[in-house]
Structure formats: C-alpha cells, structure tokens
C-alpha atoms as a PDB file:
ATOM      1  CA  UNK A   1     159.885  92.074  43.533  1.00  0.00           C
ATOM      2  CA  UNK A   2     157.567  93.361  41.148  1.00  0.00           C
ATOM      3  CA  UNK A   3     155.274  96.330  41.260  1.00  0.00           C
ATOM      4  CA  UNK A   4     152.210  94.412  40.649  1.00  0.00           C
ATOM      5  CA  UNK A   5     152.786  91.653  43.402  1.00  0.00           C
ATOM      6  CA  UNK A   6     154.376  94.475  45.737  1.00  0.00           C
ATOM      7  CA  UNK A   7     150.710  96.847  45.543  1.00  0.00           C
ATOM      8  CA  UNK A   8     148.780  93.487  45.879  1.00  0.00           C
ATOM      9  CA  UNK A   9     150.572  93.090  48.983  1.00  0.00           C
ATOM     10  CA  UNK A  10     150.424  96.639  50.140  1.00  0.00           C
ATOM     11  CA  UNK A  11     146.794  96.678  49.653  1.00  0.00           C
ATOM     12  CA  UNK A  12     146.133  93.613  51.882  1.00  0.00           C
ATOM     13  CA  UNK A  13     148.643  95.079  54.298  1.00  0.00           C
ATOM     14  CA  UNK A  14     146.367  98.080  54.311  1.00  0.00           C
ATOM     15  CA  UNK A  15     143.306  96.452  54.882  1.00  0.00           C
ATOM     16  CA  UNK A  16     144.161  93.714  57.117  1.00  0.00           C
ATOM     17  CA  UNK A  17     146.550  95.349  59.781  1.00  0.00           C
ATOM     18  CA  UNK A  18     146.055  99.013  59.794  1.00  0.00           C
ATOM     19  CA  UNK A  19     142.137  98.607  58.733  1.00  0.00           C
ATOM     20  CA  UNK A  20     141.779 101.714  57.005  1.00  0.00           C
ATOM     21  CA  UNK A  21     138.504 102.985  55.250  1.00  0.00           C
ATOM     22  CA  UNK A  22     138.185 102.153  51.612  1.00  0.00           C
ATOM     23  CA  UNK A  23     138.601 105.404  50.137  1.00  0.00           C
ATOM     24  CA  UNK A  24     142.039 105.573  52.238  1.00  0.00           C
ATOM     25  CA  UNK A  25     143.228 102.479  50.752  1.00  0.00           C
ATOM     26  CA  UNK A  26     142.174 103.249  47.467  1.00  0.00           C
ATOM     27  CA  UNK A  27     143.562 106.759  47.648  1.00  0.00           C
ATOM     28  CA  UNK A  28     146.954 105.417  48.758  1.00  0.00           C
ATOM     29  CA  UNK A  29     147.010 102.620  46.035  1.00  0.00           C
ATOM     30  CA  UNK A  30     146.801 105.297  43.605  1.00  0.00           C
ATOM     31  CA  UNK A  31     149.131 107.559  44.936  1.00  0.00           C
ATOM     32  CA  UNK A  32     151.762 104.361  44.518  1.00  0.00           C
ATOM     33  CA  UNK A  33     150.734 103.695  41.224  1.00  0.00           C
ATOM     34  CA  UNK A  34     151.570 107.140  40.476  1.00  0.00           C
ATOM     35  CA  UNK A  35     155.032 106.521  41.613  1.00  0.00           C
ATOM     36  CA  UNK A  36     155.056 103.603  39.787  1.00  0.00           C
ATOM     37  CA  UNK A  37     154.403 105.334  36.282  1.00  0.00           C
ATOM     38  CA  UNK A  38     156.785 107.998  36.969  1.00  0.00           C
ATOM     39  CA  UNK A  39     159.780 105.630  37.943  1.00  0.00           C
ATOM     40  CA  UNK A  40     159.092 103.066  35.134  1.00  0.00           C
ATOM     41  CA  UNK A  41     158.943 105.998  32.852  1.00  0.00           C
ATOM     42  CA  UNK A  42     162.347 107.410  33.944  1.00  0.00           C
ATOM     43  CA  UNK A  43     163.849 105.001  34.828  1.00  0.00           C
ATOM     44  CA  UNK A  44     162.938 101.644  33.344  1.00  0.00           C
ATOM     45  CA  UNK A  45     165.489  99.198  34.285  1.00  0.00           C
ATOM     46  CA  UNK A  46     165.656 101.021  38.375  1.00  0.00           C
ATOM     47  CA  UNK A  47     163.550  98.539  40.683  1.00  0.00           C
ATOM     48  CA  UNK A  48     162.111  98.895  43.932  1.00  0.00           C
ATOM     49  CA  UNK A  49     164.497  98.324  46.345  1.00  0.00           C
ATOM     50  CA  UNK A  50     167.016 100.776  44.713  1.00  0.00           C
ATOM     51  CA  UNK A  51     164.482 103.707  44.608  1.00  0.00           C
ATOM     52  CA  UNK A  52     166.246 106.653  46.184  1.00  0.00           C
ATOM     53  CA  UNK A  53     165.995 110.222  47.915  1.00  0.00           C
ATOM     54  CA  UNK A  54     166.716 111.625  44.217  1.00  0.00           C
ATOM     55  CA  UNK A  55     164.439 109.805  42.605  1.00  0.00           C
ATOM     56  CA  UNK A  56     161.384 110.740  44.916  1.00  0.00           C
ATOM     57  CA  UNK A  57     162.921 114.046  44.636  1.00  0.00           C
ATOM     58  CA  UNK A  58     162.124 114.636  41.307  1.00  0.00           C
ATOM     59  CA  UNK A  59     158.848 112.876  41.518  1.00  0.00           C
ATOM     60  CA  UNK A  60     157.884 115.605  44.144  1.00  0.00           C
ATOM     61  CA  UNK A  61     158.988 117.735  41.022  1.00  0.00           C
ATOM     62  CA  UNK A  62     156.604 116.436  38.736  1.00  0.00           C
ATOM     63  CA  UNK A  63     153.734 117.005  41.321  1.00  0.00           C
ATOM     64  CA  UNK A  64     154.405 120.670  41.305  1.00  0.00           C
ATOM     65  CA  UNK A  65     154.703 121.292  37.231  1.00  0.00           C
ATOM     66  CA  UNK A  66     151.238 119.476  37.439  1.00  0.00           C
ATOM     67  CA  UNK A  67     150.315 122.286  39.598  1.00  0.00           C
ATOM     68  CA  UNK A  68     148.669 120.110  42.243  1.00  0.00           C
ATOM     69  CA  UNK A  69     147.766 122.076  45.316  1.00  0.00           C
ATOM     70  CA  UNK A  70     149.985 121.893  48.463  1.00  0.00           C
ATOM     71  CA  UNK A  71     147.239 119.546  49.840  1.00  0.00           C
ATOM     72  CA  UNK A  72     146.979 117.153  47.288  1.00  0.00           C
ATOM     73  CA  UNK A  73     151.115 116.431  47.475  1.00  0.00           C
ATOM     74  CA  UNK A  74     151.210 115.988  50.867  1.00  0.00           C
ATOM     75  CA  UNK A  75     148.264 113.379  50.545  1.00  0.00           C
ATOM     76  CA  UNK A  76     150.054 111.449  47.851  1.00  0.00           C
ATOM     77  CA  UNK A  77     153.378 112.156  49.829  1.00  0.00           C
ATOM     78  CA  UNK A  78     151.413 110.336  52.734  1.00  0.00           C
ATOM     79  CA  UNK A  79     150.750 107.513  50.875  1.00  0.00           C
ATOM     80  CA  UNK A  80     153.934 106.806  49.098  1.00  0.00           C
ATOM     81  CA  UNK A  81     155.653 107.153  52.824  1.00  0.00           C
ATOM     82  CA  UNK A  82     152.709 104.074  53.917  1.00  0.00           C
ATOM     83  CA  UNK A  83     154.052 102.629  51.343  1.00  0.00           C
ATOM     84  CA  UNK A  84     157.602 102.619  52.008  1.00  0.00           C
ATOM     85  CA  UNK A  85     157.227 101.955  55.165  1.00  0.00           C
ATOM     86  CA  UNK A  86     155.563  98.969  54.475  1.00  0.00           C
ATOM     87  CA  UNK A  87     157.902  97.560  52.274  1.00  0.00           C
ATOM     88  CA  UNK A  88     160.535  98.758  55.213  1.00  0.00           C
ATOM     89  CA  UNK A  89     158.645  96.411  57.796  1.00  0.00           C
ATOM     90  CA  UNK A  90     158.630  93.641  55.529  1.00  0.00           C
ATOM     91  CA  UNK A  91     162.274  93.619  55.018  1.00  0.00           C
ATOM     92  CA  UNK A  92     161.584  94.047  51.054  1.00  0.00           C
ATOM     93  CA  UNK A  93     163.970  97.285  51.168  1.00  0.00           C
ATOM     94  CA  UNK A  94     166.915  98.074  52.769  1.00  0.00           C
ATOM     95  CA  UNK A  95     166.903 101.768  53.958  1.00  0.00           C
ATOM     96  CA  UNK A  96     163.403 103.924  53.363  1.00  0.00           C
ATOM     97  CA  UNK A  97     164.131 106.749  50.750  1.00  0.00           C
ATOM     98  CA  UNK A  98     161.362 108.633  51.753  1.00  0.00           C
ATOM     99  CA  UNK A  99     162.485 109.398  55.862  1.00  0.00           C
ATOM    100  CA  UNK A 100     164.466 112.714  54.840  1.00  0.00           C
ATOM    101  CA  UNK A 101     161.670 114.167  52.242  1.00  0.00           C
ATOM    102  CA  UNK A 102     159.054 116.613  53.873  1.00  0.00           C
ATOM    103  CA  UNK A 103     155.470 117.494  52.851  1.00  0.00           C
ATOM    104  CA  UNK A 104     154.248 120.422  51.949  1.00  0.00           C
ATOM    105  CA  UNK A 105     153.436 122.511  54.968  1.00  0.00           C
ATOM    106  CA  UNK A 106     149.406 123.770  54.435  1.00  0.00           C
ATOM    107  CA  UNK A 107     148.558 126.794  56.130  1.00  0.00           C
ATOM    108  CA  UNK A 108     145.453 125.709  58.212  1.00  0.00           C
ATOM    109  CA  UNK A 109     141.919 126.728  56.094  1.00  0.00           C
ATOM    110  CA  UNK A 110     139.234 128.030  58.042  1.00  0.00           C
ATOM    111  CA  UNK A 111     136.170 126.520  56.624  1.00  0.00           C
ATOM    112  CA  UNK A 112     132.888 128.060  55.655  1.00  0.00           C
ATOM    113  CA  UNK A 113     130.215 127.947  58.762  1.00  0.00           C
ATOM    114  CA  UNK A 114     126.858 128.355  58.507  1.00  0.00           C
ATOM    115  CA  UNK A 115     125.004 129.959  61.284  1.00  0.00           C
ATOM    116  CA  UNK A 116     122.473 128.151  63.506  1.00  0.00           C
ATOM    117  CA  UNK A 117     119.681 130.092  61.546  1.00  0.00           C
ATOM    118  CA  UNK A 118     121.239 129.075  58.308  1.00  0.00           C
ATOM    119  CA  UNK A 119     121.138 125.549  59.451  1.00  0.00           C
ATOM    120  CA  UNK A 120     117.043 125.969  60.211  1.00  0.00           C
ATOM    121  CA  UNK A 121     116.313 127.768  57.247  1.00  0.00           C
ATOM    122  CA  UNK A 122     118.212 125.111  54.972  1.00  0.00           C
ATOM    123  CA  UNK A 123     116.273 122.542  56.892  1.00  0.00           C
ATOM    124  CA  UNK A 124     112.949 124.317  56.948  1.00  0.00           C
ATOM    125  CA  UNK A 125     113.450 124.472  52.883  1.00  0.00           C
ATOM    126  CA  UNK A 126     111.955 120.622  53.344  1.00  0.00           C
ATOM    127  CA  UNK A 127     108.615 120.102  51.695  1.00  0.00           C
ATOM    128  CA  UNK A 128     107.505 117.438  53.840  1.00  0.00           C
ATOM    129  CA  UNK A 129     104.651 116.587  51.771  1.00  0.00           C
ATOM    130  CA  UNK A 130     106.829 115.503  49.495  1.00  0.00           C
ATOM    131  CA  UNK A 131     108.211 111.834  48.854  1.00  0.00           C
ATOM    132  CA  UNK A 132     111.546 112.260  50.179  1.00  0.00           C
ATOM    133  CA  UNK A 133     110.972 114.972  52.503  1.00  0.00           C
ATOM    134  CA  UNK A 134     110.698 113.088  55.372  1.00  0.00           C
ATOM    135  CA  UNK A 135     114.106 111.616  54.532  1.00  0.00           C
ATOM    136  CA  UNK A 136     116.108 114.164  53.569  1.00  0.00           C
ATOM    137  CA  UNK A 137     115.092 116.409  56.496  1.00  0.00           C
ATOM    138  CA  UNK A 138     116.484 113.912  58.617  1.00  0.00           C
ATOM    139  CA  UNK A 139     119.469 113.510  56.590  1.00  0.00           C
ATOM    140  CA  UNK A 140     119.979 116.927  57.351  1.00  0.00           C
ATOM    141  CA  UNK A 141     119.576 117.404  60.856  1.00  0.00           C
ATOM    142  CA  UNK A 142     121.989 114.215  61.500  1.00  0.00           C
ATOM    143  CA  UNK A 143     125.024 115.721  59.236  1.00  0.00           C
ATOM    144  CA  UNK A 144     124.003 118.639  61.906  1.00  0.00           C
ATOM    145  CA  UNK A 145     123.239 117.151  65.347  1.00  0.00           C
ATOM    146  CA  UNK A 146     125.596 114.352  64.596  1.00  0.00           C
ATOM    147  CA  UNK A 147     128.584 116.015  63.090  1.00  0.00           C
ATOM    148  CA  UNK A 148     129.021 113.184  61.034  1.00  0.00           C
ATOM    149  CA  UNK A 149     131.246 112.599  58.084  1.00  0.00           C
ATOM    150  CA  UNK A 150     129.406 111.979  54.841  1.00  0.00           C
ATOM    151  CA  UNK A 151     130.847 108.646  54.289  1.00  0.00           C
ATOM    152  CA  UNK A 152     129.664 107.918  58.053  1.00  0.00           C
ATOM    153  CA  UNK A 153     126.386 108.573  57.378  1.00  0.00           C
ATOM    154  CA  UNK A 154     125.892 106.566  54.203  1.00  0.00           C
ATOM    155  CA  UNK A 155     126.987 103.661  56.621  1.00  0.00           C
ATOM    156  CA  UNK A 156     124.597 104.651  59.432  1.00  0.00           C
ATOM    157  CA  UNK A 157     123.227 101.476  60.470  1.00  0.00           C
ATOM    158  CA  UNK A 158     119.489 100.468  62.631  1.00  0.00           C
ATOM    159  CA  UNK A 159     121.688  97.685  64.425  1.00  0.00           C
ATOM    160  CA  UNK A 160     123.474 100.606  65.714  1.00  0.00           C
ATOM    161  CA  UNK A 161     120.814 102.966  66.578  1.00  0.00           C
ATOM    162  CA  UNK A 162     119.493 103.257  70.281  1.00  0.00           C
ATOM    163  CA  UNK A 163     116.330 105.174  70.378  1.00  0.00           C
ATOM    164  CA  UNK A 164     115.825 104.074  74.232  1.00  0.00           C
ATOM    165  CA  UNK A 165     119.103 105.356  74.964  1.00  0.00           C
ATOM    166  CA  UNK A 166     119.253 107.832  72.759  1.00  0.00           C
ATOM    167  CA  UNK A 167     122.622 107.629  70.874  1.00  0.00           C
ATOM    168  CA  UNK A 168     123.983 106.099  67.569  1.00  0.00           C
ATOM    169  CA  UNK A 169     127.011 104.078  66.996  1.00  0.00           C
ATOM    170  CA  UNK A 170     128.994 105.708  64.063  1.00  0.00           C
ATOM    171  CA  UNK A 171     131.680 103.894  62.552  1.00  0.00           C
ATOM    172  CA  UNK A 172     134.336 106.200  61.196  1.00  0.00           C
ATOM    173  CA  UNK A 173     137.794 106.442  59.857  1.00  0.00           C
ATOM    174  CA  UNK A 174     140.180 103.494  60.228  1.00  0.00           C
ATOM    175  CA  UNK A 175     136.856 101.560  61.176  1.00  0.00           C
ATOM    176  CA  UNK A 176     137.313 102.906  65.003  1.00  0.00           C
ATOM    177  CA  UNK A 177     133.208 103.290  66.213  1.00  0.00           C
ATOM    178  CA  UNK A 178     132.036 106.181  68.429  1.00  0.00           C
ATOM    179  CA  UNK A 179     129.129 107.195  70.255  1.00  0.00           C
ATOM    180  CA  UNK A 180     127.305 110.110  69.375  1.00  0.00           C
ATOM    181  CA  UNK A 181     124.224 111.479  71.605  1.00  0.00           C
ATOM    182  CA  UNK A 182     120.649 112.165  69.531  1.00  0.00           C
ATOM    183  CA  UNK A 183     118.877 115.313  70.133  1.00  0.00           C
ATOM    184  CA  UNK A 184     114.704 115.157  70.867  1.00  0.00           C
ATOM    185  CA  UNK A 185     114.511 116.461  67.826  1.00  0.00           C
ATOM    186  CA  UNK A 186     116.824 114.525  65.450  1.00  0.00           C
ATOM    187  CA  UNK A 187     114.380 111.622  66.965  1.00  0.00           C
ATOM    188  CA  UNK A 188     111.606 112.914  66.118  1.00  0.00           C
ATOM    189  CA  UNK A 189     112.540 113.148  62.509  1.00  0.00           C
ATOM    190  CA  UNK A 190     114.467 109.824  62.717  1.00  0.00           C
ATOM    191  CA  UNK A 191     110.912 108.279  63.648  1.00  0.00           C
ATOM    192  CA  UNK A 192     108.664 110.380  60.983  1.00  0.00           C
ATOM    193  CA  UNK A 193     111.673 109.030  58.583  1.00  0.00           C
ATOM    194  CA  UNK A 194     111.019 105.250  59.256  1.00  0.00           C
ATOM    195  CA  UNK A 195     106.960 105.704  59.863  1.00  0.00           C
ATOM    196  CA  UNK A 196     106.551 107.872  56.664  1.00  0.00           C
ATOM    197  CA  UNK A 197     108.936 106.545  54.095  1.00  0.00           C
ATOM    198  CA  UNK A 198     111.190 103.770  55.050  1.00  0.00           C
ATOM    199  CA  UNK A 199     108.392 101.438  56.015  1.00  0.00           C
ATOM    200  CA  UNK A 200     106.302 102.267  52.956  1.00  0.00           C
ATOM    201  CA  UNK A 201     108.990 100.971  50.279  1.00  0.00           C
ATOM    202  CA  UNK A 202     110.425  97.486  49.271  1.00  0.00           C
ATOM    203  CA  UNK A 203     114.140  97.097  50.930  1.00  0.00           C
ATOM    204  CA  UNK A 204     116.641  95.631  48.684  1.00  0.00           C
ATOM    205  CA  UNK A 205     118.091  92.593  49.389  1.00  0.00           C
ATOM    206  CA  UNK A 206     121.378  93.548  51.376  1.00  0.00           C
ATOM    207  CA  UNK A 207     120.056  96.994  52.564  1.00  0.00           C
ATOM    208  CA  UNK A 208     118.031  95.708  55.463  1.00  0.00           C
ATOM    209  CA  UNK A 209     120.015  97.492  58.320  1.00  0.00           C
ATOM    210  CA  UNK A 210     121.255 100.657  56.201  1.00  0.00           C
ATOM    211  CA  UNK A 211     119.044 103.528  57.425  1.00  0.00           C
ATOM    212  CA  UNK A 212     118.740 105.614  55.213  1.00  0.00           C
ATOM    213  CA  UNK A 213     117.907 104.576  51.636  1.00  0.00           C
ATOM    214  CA  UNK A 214     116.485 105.129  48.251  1.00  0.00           C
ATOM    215  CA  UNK A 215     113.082 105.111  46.885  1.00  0.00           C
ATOM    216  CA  UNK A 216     114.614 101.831  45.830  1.00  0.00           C
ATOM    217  CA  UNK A 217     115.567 100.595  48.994  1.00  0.00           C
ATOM    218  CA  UNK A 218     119.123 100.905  48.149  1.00  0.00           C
ATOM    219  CA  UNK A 219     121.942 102.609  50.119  1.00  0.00           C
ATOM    220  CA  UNK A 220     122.564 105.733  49.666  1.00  0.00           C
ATOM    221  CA  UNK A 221     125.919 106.983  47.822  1.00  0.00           C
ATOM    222  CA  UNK A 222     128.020 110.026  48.678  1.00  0.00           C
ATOM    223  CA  UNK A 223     126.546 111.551  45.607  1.00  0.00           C
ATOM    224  CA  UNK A 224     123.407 111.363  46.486  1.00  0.00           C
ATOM    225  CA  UNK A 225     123.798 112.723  49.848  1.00  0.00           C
ATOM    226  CA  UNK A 226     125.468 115.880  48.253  1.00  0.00           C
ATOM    227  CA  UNK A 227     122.503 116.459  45.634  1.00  0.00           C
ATOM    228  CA  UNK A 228     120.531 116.647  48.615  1.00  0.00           C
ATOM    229  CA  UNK A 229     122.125 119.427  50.360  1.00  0.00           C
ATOM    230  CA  UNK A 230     122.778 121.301  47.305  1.00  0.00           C
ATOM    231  CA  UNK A 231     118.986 121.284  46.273  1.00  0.00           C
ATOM    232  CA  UNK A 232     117.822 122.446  49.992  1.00  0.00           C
ATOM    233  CA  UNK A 233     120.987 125.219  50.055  1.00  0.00           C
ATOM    234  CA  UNK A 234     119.066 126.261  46.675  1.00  0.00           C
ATOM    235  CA  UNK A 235     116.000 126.326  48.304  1.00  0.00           C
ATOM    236  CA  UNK A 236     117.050 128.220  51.486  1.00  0.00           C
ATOM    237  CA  UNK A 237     118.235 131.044  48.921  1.00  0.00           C
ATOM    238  CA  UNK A 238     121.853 130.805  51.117  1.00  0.00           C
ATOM    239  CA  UNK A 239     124.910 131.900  48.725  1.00  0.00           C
ATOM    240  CA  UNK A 240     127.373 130.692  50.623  1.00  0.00           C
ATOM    241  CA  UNK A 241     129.319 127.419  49.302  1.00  0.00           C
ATOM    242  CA  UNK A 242     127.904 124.707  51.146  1.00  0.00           C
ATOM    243  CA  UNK A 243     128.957 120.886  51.064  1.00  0.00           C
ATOM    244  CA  UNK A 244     127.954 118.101  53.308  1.00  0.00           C
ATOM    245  CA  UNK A 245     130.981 118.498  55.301  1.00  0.00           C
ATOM    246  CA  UNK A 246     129.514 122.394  56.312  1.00  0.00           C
ATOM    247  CA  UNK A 247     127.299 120.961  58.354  1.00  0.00           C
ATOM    248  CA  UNK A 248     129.695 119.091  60.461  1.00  0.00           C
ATOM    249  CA  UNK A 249     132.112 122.221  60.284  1.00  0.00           C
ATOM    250  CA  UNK A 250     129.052 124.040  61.587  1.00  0.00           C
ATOM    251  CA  UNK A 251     128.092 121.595  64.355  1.00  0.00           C
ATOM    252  CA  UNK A 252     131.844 121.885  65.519  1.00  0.00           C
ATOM    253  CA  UNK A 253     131.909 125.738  65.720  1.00  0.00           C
ATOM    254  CA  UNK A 254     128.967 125.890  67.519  1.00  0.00           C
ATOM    255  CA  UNK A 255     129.735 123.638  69.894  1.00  0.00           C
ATOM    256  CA  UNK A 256     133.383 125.665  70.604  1.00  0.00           C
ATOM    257  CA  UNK A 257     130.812 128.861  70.843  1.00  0.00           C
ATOM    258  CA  UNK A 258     128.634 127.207  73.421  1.00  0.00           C
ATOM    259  CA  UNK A 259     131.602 126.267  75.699  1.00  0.00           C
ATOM    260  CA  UNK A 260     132.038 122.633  75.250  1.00  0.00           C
ATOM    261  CA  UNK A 261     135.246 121.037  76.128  1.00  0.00           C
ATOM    262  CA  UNK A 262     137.390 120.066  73.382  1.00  0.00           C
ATOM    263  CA  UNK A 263     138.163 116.933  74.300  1.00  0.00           C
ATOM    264  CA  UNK A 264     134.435 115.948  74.168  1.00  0.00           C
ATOM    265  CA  UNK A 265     134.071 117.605  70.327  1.00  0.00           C
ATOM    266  CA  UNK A 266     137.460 115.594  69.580  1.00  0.00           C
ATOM    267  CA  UNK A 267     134.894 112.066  70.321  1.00  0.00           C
ATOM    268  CA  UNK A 268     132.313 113.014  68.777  1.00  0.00           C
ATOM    269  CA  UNK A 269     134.255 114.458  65.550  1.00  0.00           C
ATOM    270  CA  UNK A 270     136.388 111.148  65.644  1.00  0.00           C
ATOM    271  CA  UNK A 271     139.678 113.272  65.156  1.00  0.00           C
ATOM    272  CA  UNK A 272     142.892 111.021  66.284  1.00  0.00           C
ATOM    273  CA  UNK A 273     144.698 113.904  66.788  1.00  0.00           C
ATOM    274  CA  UNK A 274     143.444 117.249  69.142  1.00  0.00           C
ATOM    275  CA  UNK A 275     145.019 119.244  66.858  1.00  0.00           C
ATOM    276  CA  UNK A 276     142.988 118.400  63.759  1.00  0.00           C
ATOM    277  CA  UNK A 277     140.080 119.789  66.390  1.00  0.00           C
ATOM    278  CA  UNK A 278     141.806 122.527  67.433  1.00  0.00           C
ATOM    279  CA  UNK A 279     141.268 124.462  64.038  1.00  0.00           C
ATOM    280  CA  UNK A 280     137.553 125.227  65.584  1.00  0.00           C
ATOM    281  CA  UNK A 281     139.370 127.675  68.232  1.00  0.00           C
ATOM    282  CA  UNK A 282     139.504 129.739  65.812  1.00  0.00           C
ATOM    283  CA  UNK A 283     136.690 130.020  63.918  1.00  0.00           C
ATOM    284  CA  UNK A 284     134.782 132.097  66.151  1.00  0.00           C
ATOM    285  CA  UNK A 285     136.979 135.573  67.318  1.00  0.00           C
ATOM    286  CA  UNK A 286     134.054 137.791  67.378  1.00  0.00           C
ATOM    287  CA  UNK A 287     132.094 135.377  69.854  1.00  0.00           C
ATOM    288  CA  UNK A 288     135.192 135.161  71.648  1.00  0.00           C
ATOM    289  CA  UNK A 289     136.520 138.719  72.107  1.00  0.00           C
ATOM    290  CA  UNK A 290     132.626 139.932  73.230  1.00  0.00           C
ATOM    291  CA  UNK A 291     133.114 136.976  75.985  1.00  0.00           C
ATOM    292  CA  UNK A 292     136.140 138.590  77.314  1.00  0.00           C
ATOM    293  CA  UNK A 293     134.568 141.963  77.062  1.00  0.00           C
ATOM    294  CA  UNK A 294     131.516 140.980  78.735  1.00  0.00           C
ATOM    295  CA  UNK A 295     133.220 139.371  80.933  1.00  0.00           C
ATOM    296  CA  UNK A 296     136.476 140.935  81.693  1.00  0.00           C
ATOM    297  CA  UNK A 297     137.379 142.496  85.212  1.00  0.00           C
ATOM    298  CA  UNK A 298     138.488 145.723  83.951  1.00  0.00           C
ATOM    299  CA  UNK A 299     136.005 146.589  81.644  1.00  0.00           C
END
C-alpha cells in the first residue's frame, strides 16, 4: 500500500461516493500529501498502516511552528481524518490513529456586513453605459438577493433559471441543489444582462448554458468575480474590507434583522448544519436590543 495508489484511491473515493465540490477534494488531497511529506521525511521506512497517534501528534506540531492559523489546522486536520477514515472503511488499516486527536477549537468570527445602503451604493457605482455594466450589476445584485457562494455563482446555469416562476436552481457544496427565490428586481437586471450583453457576443463552445460570461463568451472564474467587486467597492468610496462572500454575509444578516425564520435562511444559505447559520444571531445586537425595547411590556 503505497501513498501514490492509496491518494489515487482516496480521490476517486471522494468524488464518487461522498461527491464533494472540487475545491474540497482538492483541498483534502493536499492536506494528505502534506502528511505524506512529513511522515516520509521522518520516518522513511514507517508505512501507512502503522501511522500512529504520535506520529500525527507531532505532525499537528509542525502545523503550529509554521504558524498556520487555528483555522487552517483544523481544515487540514479535517482532511487527514477523511482520509483515515477512508482507508478505515476499506479495511486498508487496522485501528484509525486520528479518532483521539482534536482540532483546534476557533472562536466563532463575526464577519464584516455591509448595510443595505452600502449594498445600493456599491451597486449604483455601475456605469451602465459601459460594456460590462450591464453584467456586473447583475452579478452584484445576485451575490446579494441570492446569497450565493462565489463558486455557486460562477456555475449559475440558464437550464436552471425560471424566469416564469421566478427562482434559480443553485448547485452548491457536496453538489446538493437548492432553490432560491428572484427578486423583481434581480429580474430586471437578469433580463437587461442577456438583452444588452450576453446576446450581443459570440459564446464559446462549451459555455452555452453558463450565465454569466466574458466578453469572450467564456465562464467566468472566481477571480474574476472578485475583481469585480473590488473595482465597484472602489467606486462606492466604502473602506470597509469587502469580498464576494460580504455580500452573502450581508444578505444573511439582513434577513435575521427582518425576522425571517432560520430554518428558511439555513435553505437558502445551503448550510448542512443550523449551527453554521446560527452565527447570524448575532450579528445584529443593536437591532435586537431596540426590538425588545420597543417592544417590551415594561418599558
């Protein structure tokens, strides 16, 4: 059982019967390899099967003296557990070394949230006279509206859009799909998108059913999408630090602020876990202590 064959395996195990996203696999490939190049440095004549607690021990070790952030070791820890637990299922080890060894707990972040005026103004810093304005104003209000992951959006298909009906199929992490309602107005700029600049260039062969694309009728990378939203931040003159994944942060908050149920942001944020939604409580205590106050029977 060699490491090459073993990963090969792993990835195809990854892929096939837990269907995770490419940049999951990938990420968790790495994270073994990194294991890999730690025990074959170590300890060259160890194999696979005999990998103990110790050993992942002191490659835990080595994460910290690389001074890799609490987050970043409990990803790779994440994916060296997949891994071991794969090798577990497949009989190709005989206990799992990795069942005793905890990740790093992360304090909970609260991320940066743009207000719903922010949001307009970064919008409104289109110029739709422009080439790509029509575009990336509706690039814009969907990573909004649609709380959508950047990666999701990329992948937004028309096979999946219902413009009748209103709502968009978004396929997201582990390759689960969800519906997501569209506003009037993300419509209306979905429409001006495909009247004003998708239908006036040349689609590249492949491309057909991506919506949004380039001037060269390509798909769109993640790169691309966050050169967009830093230019238009620019524009808006907003200081805060803004990333794609704002706007979804923002669409989340404000959804909390407005009273809708959590189980209903949970679908449309495509969180497995309530928890991972839960953060949002949070975000808002001003909004929520002037409810109470407002509100309150003893005021």
């Amino acid at each position: 059982m060699n490491w090459k064959t073993v990963l090969k395996e792993f990835k195809n195990y990854l892929i096939l019967e837990k269907g995770l996203s490419k940049n999951t696999i990938d990420a968790y490939v790495r994270d073994v390899k990194k294991l890999e190049n730690f025990i074959t440095t170590n300890f060259k004549a160890k194999k696979i099967i005999n990998i103990d607690q110790y050993d992942l021990s002191l490659f835990i070790k080595k994460l910290n003296t690389e001074n890799k952030s609490r987050m970043s070791q409990s990803r790779i820890i994440s994916g060296i557990k997949s891994f071991f637990i794969f090798l577990q299922n497949q009989n190709k080890i005989y206990f799992n070394p990795i069942l005793k060894i905890d990740r790093p707990k992360i304090s909970k972040k609260l991320p940066d949230i743009l207000s719903k005026e922010e949001i307009d103004q970064i919008i409104k810093s289109v110029d739709l006279s422009s080439f790509y304005g029509e575009r990336n104003r509706a690039i814009l209000e969907v990573l909004y509206s649609c709380g959508v992951r950047v990666s999701e959006l990329v992948n937004l298909k028309c096979s999946k859009l219902n413009i009748t009906e209103k709502f968009i199929i978004v396929k997201g992490k582990g390759n689960k799909e969800r519906i997501i309602p569209l506003s009037e107005i993300l419509l209306n700029y979905i429409n001006s998108y495909f009247n004003n600049y998708r239908s006036n260039i040349k689609i590249a062969l492949g491309c057909e059913d991506f919506i949004f694309l380039s001037r060269r009728g390509l798909k769109l990378t993640r790169m691309m999408i966050f050169n967009i939203v830093k230019k238009h931040v620019i524009l808006s003159g907003i200081k805060k630090k803004i990333s794609p994944h704002s706007f979804r942060h923002s669409f989340a908050s404000h959804l909390i602020t407005g009273g809708a149920n959590l189980r209903a942001i949970q679908t449309m944020l495509g969180h497995e876990n309530i928890s991972t939604t839960e953060i949002y409580m949070h975000l808002d205590k001003n909004f929520i202590r002037e409810e109470i106050l407002l509100h309150h029977p003893r005021k």
